[in-house]
PDB file of N, CA and C in Angstrom:
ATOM      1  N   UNK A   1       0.847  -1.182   0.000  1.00  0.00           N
ATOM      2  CA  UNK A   1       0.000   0.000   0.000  1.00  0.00           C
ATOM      3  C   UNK A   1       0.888   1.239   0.000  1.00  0.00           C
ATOM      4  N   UNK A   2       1.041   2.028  -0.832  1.00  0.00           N
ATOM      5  CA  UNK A   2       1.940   3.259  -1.394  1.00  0.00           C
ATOM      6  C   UNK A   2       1.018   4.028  -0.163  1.00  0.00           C
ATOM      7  N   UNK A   3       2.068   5.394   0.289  1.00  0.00           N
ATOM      8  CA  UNK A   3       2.012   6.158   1.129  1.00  0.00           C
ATOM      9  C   UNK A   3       1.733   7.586  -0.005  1.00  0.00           C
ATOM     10  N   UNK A   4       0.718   8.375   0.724  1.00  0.00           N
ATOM     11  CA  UNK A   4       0.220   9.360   0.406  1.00  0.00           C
ATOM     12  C   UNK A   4       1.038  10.647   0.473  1.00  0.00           C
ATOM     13  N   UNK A   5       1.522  11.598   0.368  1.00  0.00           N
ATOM     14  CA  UNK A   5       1.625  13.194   1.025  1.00  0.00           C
ATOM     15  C   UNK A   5       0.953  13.969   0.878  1.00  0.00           C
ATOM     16  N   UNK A   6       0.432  14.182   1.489  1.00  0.00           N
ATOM     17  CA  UNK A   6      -1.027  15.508   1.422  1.00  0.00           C
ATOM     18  C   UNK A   6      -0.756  16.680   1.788  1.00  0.00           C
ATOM     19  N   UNK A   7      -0.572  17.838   0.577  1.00  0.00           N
ATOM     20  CA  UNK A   7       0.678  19.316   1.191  1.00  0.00           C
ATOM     21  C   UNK A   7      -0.653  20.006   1.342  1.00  0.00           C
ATOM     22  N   UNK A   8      -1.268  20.404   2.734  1.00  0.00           N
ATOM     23  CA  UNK A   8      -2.389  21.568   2.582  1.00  0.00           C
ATOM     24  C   UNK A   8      -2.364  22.961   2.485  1.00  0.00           C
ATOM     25  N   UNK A   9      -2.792  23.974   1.341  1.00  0.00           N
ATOM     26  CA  UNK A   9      -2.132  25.089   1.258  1.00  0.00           C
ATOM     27  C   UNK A   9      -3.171  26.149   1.365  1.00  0.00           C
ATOM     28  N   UNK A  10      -2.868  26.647   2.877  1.00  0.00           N
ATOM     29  CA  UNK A  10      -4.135  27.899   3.432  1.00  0.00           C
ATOM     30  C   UNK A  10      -3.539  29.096   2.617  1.00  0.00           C
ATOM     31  N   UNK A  11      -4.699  30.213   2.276  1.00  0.00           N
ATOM     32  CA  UNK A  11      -4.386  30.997   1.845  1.00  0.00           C
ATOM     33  C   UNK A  11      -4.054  32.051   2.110  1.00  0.00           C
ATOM     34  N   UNK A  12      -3.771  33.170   1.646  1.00  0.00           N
ATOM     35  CA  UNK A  12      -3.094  34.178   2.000  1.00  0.00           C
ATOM     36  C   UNK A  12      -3.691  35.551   2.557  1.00  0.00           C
ATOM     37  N   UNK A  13      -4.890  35.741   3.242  1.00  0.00           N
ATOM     38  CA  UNK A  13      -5.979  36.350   3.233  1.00  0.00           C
ATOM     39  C   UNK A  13      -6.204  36.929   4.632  1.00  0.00           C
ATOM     40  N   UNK A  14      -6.217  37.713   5.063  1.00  0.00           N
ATOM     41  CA  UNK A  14      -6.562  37.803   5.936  1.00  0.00           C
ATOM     42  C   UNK A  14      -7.839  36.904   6.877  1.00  0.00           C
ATOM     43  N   UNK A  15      -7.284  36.658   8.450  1.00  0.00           N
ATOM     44  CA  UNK A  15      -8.257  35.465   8.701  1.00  0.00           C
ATOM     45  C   UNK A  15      -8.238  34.202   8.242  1.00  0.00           C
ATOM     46  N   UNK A  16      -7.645  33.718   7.202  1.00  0.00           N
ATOM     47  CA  UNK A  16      -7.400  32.460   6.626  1.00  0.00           C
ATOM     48  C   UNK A  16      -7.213  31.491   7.538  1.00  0.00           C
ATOM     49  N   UNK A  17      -6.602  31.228   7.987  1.00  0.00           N
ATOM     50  CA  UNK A  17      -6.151  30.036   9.005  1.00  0.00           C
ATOM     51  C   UNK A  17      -7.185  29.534   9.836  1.00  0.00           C
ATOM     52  N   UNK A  18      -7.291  28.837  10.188  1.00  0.00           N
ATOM     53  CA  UNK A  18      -8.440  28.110  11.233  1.00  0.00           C
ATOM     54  C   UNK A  18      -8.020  26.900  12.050  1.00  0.00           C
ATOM     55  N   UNK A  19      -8.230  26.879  13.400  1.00  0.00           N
ATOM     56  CA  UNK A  19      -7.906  25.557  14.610  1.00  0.00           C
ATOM     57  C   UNK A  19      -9.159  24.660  14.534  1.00  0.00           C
ATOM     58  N   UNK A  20     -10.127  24.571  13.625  1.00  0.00           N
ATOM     59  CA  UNK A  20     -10.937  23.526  13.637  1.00  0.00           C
ATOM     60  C   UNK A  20     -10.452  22.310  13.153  1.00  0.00           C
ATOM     61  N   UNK A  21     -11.156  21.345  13.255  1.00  0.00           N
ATOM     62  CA  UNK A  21     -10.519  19.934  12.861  1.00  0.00           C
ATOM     63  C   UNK A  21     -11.505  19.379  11.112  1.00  0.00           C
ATOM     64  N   UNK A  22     -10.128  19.336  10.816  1.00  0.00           N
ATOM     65  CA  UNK A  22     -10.124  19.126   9.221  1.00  0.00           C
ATOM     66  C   UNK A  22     -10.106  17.532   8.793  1.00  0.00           C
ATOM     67  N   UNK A  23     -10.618  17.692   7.997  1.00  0.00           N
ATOM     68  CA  UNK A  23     -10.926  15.990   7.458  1.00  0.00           C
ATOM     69  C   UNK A  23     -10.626  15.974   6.269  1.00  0.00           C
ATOM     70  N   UNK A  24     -10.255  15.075   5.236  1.00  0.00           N
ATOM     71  CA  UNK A  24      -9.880  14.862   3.792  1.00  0.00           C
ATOM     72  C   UNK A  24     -10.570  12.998   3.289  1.00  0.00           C
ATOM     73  N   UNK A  25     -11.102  13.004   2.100  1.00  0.00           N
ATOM     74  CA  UNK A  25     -11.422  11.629   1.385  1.00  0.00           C
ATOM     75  C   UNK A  25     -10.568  12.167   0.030  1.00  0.00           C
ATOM     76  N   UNK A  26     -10.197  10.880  -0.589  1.00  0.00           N
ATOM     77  CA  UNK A  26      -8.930  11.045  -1.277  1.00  0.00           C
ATOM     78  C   UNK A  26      -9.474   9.995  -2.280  1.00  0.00           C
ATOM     79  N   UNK A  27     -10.013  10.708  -3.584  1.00  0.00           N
ATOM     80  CA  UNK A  27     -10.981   9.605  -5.138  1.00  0.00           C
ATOM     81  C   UNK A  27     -10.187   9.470  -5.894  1.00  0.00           C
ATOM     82  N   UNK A  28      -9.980   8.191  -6.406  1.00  0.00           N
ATOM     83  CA  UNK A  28      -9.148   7.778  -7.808  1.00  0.00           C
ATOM     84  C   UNK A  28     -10.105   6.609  -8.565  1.00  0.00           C
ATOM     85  N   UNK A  29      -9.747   6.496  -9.303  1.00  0.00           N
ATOM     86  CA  UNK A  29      -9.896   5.171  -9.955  1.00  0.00           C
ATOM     87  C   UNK A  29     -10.088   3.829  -9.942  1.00  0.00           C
ATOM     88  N   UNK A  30      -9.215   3.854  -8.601  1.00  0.00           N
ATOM     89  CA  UNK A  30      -9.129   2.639  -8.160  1.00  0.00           C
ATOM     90  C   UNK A  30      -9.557   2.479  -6.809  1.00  0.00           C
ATOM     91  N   UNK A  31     -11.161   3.592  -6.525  1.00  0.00           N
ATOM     92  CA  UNK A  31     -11.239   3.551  -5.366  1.00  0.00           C
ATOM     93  C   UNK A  31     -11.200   4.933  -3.988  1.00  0.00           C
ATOM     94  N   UNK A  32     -11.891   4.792  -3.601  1.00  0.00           N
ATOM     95  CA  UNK A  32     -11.948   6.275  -2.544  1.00  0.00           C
ATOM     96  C   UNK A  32     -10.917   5.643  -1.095  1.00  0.00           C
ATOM     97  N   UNK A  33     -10.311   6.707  -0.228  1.00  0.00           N
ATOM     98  CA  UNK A  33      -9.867   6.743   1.003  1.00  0.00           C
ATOM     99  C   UNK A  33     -11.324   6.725   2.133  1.00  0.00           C
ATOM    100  N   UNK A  34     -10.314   6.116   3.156  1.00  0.00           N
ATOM    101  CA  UNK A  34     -11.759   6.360   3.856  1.00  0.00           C
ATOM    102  C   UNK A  34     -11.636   7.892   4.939  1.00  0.00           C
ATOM    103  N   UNK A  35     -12.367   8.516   5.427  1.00  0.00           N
ATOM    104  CA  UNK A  35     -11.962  10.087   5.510  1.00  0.00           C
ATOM    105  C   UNK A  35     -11.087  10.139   6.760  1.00  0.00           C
ATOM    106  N   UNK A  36     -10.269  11.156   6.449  1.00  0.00           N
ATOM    107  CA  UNK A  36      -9.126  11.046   7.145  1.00  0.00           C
ATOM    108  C   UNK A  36      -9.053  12.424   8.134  1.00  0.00           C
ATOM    109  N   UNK A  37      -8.472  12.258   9.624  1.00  0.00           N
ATOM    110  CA  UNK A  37      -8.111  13.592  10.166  1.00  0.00           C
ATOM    111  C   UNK A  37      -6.822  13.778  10.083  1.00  0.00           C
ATOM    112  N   UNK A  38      -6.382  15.383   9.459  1.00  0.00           N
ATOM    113  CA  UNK A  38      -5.539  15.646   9.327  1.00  0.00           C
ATOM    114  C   UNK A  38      -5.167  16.783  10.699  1.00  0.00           C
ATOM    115  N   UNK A  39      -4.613  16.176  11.256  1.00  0.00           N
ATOM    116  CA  UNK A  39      -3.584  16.002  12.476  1.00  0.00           C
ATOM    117  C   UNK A  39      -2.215  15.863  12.456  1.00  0.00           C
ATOM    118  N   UNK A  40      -1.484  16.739  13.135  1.00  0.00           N
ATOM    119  CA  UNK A  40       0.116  16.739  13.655  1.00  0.00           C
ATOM    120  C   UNK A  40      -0.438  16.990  15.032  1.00  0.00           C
ATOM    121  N   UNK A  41      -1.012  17.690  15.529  1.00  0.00           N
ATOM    122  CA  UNK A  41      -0.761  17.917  16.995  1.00  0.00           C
ATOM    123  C   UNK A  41      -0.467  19.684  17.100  1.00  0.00           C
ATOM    124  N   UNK A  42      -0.318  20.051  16.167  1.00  0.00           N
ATOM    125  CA  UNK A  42       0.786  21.923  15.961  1.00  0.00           C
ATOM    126  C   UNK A  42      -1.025  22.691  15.136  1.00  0.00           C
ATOM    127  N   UNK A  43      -0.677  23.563  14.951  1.00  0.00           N
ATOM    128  CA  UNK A  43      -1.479  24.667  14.116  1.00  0.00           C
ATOM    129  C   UNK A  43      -1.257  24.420  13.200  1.00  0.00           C
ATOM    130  N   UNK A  44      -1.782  23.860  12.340  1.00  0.00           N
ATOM    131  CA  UNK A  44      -1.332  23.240  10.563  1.00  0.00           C
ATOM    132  C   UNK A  44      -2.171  24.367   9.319  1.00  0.00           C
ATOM    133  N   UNK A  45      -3.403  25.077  10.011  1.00  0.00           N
ATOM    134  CA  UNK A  45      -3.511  25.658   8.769  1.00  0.00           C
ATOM    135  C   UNK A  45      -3.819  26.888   9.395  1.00  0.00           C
ATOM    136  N   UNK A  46      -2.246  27.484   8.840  1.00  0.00           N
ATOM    137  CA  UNK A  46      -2.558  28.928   9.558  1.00  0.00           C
ATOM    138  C   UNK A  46      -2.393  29.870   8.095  1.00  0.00           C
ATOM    139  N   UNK A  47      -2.390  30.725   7.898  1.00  0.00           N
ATOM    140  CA  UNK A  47      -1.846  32.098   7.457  1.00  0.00           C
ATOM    141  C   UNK A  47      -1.057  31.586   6.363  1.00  0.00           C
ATOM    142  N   UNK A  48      -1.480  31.603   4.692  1.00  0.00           N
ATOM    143  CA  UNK A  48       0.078  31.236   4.262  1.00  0.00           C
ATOM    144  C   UNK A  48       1.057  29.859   4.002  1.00  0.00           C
ATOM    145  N   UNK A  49       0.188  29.465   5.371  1.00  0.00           N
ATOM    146  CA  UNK A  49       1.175  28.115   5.322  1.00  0.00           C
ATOM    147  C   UNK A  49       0.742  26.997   4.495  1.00  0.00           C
ATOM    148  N   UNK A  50       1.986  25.749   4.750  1.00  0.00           N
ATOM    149  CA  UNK A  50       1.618  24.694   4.344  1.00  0.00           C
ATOM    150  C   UNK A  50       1.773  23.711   5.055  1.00  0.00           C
ATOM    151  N   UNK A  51       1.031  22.633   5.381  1.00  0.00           N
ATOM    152  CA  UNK A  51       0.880  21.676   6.218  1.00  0.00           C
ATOM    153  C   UNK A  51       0.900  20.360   5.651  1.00  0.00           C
ATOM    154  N   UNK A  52       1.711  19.368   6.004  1.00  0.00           N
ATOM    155  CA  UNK A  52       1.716  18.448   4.748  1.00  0.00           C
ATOM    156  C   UNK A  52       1.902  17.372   6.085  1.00  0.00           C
ATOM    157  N   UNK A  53       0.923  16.135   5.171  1.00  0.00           N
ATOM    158  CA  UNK A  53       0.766  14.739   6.501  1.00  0.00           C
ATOM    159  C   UNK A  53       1.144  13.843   5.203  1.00  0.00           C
ATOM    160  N   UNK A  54       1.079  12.670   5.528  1.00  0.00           N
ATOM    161  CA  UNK A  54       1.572  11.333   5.171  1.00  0.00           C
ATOM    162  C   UNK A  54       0.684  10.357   6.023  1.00  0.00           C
ATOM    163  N   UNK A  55       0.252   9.521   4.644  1.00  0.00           N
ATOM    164  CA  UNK A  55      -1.192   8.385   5.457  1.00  0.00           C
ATOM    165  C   UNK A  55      -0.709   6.985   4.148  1.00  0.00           C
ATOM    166  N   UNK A  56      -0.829   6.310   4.535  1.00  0.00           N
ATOM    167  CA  UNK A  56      -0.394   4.837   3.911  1.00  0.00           C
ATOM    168  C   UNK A  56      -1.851   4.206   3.614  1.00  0.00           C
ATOM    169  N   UNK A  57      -2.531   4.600   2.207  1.00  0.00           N
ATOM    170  CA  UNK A  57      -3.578   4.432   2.145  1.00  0.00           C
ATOM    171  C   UNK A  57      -3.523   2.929   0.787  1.00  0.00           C
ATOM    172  N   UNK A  58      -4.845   2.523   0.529  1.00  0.00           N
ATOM    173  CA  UNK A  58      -5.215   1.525  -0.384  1.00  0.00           C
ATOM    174  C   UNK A  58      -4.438   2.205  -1.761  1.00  0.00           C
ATOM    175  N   UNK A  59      -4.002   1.299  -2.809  1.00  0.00           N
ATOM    176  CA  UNK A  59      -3.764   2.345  -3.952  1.00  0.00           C
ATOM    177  C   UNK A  59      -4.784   2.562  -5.025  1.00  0.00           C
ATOM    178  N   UNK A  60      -5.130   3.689  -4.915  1.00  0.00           N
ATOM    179  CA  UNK A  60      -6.305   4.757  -5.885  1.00  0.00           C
ATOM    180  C   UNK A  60      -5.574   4.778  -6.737  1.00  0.00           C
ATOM    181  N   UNK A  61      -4.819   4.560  -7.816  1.00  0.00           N
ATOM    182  CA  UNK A  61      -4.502   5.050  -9.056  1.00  0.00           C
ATOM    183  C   UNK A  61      -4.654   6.030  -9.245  1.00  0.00           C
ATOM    184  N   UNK A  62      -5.583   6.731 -10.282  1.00  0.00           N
ATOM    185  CA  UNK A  62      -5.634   7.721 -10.756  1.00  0.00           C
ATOM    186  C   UNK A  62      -6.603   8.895 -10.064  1.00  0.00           C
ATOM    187  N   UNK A  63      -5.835   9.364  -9.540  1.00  0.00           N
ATOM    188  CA  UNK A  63      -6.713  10.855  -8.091  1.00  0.00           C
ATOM    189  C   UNK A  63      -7.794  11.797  -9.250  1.00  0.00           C
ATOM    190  N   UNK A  64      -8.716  12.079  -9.194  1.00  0.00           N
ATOM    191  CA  UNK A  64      -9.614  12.713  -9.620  1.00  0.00           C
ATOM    192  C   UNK A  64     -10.649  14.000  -8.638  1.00  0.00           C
ATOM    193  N   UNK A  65      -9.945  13.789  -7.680  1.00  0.00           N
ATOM    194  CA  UNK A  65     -11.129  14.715  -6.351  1.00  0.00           C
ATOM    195  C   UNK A  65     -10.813  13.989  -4.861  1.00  0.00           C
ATOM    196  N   UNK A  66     -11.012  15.458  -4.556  1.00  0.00           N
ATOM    197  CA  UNK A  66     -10.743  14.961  -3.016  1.00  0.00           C
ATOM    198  C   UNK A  66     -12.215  15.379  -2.245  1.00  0.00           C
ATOM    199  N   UNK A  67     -12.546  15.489  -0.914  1.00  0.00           N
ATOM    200  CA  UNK A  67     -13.590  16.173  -0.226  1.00  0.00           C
ATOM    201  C   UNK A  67     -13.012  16.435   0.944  1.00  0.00           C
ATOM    202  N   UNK A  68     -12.742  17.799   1.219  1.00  0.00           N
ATOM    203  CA  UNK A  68     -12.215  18.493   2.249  1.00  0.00           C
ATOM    204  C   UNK A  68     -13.394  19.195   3.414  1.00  0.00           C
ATOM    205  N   UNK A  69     -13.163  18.991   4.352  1.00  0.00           N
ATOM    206  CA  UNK A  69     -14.523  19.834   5.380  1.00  0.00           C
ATOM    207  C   UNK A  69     -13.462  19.921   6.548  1.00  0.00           C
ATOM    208  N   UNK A  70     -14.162  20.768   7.287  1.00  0.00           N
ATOM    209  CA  UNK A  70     -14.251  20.722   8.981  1.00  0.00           C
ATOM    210  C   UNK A  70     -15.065  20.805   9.596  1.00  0.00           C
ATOM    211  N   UNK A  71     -15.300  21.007  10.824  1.00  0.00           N
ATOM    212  CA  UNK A  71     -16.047  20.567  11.567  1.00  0.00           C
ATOM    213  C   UNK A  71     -16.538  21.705  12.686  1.00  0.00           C
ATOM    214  N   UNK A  72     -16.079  23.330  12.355  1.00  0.00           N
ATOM    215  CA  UNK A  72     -16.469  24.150  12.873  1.00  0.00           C
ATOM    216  C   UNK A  72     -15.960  24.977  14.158  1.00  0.00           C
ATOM    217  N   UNK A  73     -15.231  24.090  14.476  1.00  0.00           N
ATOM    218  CA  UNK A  73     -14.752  24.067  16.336  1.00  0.00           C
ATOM    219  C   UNK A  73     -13.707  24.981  15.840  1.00  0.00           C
ATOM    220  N   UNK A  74     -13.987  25.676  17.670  1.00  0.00           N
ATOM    221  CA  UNK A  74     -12.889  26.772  17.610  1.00  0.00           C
ATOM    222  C   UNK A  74     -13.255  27.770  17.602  1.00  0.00           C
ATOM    223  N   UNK A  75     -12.624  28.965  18.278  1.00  0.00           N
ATOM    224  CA  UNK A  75     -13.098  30.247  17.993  1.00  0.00           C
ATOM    225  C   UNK A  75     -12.729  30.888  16.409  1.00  0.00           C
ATOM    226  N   UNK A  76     -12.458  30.798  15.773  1.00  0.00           N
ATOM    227  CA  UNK A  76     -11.933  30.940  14.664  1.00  0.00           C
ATOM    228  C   UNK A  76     -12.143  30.049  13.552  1.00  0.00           C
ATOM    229  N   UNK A  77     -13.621  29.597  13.748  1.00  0.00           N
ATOM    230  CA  UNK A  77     -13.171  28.323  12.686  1.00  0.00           C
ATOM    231  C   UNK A  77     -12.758  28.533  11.123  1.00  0.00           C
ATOM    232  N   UNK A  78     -13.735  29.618  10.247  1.00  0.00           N
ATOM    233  CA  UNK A  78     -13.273  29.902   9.147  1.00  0.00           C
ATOM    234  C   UNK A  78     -12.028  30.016   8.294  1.00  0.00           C
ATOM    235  N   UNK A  79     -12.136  28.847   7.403  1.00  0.00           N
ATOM    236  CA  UNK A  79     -10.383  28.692   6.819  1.00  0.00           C
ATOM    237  C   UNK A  79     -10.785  29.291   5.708  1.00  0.00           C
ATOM    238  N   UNK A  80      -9.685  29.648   4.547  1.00  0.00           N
ATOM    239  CA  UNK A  80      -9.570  30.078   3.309  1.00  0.00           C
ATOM    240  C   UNK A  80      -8.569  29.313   3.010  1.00  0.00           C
ATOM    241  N   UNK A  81      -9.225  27.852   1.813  1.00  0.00           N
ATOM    242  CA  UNK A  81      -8.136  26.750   1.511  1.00  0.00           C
ATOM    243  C   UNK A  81      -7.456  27.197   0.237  1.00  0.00           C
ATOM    244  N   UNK A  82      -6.280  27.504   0.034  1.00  0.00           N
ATOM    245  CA  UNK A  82      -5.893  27.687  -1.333  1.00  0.00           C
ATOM    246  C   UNK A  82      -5.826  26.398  -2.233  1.00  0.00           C
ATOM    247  N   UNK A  83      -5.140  25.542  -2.125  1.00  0.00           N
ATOM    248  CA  UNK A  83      -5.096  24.003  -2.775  1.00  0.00           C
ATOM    249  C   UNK A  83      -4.641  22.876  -1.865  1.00  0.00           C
ATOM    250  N   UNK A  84      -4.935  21.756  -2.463  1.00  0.00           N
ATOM    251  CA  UNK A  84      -4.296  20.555  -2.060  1.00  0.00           C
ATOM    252  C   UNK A  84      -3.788  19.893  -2.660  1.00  0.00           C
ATOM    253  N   UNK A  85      -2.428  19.453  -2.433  1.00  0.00           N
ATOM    254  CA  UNK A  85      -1.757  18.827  -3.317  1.00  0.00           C
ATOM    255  C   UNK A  85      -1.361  17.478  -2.634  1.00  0.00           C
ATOM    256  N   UNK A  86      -1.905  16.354  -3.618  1.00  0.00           N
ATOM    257  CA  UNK A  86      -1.322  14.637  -2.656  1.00  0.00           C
ATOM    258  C   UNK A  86      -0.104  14.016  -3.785  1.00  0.00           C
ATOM    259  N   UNK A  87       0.915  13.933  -3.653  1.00  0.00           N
ATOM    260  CA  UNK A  87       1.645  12.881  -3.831  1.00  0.00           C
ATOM    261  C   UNK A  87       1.374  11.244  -3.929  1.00  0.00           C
ATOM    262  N   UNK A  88       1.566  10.380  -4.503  1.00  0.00           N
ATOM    263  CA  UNK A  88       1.683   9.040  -3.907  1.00  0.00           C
ATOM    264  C   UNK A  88       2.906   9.150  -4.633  1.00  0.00           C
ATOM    265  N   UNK A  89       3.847   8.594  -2.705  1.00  0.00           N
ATOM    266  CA  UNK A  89       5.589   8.461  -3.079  1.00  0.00           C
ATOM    267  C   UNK A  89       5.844   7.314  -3.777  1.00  0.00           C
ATOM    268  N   UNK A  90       5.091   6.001  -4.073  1.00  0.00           N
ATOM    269  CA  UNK A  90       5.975   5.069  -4.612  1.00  0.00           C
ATOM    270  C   UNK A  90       5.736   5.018  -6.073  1.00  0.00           C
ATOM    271  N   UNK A  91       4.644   5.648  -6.623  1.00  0.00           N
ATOM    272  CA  UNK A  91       4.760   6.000  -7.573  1.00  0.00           C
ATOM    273  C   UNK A  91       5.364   7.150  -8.284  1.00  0.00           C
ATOM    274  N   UNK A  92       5.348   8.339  -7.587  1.00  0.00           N
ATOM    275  CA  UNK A  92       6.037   9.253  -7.649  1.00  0.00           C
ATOM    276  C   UNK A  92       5.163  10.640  -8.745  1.00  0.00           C
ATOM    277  N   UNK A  93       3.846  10.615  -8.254  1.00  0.00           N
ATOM    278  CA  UNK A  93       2.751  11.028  -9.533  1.00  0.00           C
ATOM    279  C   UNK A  93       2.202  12.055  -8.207  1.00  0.00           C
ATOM    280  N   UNK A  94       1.930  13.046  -8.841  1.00  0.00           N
ATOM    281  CA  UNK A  94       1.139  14.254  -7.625  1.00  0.00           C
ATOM    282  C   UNK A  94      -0.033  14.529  -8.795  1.00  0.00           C
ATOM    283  N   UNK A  95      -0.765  15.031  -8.208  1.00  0.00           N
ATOM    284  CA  UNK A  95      -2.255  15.723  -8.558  1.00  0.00           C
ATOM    285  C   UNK A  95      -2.362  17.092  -7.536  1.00  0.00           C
ATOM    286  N   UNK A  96      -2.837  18.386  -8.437  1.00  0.00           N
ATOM    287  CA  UNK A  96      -3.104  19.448  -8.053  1.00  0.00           C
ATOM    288  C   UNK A  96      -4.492  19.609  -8.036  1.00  0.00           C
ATOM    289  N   UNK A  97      -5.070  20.275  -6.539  1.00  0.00           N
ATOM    290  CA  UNK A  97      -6.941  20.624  -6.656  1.00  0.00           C
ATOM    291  C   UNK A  97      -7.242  21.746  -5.913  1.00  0.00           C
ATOM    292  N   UNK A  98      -7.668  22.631  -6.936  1.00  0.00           N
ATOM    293  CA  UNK A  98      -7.397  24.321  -6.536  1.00  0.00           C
ATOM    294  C   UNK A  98      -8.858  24.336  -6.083  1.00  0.00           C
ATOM    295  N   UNK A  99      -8.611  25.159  -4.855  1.00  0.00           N
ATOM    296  CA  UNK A  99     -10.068  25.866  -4.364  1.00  0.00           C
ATOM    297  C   UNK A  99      -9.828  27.197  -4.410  1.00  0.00           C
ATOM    298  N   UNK A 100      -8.992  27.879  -3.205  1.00  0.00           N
ATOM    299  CA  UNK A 100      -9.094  29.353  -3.627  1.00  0.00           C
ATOM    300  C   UNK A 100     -10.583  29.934  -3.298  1.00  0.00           C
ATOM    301  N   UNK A 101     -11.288  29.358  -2.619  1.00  0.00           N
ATOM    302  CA  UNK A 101     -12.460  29.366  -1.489  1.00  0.00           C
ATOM    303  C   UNK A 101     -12.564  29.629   0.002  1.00  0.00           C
ATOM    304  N   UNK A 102     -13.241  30.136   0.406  1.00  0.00           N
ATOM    305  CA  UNK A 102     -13.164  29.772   2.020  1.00  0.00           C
ATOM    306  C   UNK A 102     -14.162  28.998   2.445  1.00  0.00           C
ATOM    307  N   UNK A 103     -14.050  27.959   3.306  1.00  0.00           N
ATOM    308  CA  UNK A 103     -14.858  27.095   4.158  1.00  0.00           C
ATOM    309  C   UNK A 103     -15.269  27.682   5.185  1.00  0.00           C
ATOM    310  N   UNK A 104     -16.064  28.157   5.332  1.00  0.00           N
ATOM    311  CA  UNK A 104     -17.048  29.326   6.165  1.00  0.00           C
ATOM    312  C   UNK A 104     -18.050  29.380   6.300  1.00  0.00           C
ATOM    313  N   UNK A 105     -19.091  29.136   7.574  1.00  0.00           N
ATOM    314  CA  UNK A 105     -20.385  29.759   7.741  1.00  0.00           C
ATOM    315  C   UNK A 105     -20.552  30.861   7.028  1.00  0.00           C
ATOM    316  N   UNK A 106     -19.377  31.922   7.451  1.00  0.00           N
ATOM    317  CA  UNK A 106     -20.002  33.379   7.266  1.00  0.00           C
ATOM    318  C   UNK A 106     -18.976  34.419   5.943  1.00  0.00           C
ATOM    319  N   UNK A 107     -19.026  33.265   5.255  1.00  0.00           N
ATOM    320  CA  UNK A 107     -18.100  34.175   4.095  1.00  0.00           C
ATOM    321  C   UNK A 107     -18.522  32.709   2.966  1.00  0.00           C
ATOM    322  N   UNK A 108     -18.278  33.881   2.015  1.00  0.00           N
ATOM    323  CA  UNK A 108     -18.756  33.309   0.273  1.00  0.00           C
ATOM    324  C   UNK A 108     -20.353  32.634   0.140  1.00  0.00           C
ATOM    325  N   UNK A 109     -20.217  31.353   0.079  1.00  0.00           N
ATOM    326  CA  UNK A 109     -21.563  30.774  -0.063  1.00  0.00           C
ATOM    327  C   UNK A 109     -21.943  29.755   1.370  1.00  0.00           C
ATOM    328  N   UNK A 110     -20.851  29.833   2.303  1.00  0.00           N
ATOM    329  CA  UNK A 110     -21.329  29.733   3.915  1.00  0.00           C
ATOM    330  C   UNK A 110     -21.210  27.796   3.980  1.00  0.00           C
ATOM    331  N   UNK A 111     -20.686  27.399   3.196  1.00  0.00           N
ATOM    332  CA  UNK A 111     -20.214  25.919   3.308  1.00  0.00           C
ATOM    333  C   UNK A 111     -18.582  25.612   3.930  1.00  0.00           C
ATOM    334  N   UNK A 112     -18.922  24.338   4.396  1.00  0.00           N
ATOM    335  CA  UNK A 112     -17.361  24.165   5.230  1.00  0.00           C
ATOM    336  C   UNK A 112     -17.203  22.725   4.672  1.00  0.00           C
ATOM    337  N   UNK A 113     -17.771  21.976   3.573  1.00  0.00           N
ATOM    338  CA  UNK A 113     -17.912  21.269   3.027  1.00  0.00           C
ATOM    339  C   UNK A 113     -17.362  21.325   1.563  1.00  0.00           C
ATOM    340  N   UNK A 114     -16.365  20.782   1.064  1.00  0.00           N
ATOM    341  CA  UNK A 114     -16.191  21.017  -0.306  1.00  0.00           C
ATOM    342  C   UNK A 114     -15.418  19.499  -1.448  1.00  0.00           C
ATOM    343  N   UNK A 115     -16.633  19.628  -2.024  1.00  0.00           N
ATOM    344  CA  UNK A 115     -15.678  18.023  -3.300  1.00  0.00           C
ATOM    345  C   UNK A 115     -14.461  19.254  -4.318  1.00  0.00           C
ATOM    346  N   UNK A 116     -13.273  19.225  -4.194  1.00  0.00           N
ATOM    347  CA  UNK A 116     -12.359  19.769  -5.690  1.00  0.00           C
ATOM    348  C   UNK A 116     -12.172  18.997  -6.598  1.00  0.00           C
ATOM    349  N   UNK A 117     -12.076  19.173  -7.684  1.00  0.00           N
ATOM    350  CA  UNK A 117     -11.914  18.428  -8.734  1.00  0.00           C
ATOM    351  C   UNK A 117     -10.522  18.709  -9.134  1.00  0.00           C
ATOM    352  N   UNK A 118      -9.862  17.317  -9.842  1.00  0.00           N
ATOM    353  CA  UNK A 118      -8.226  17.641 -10.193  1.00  0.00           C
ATOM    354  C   UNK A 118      -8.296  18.845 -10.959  1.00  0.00           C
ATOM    355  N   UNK A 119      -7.379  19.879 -11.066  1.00  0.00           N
ATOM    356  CA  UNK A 119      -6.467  20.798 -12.035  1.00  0.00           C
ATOM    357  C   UNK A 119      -6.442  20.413 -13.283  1.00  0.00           C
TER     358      UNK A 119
END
């Protein structure tokens, strides 16, 4: 089972960042992930940054969409996701999935729920 890298890239926006707890499902071809918390333990999507995990999942072949959410918590929950980018290292193949959205009650269209489609 090939290992994943999942680089998460908050955007640059004022307010962007958010301490709620983030989840990811990961679609290919050969099959969906089952949904994942993306966790270190640190502030992973702050301001700018990038936050990148590693999960040893089934192999999906060919990535087509992911579904990114959270879950609200926090004083701050509202993120502004710029993209996500997953790797699978043993193949050595990345897929790009631009949002450039915010996951927000109270900004854009007020969803914290989102399917991206590959780049």
């Amino acid at each position: 089972m090939p290992d994943y890298r999942i680089h998460v890239h908050t955007g640059d926006v004022d307010g962007a960042g958010t301490d709620a707890n983030v989840y990811i499902t990961v679609f290919g071809s050969g099959g969906s992930s089952d949904e994942i918390q993306l966790d270190s333990g640190r502030d992973d999507f702050e301001r700018a940054g990038v936050a990148t995990f590693t999960h040893t999942l089934k192999d999906l072949a060919d990535l087509y969409r992911v579904r990114i959410r959270h879950d609200n918590s926090g004083s701050w929950p509202g993120w502004f996701l710029d993209r996500i980018t997953v790797r699978d290292e043993e193949a050595e193949r990345e897929w790009t999935f631009p949002c450039a959205k915010w996951l927000a009650t109270d900004e854009d269209d007020g969803r914290i729920d989102r399917y991206l489609d590959l780049a």
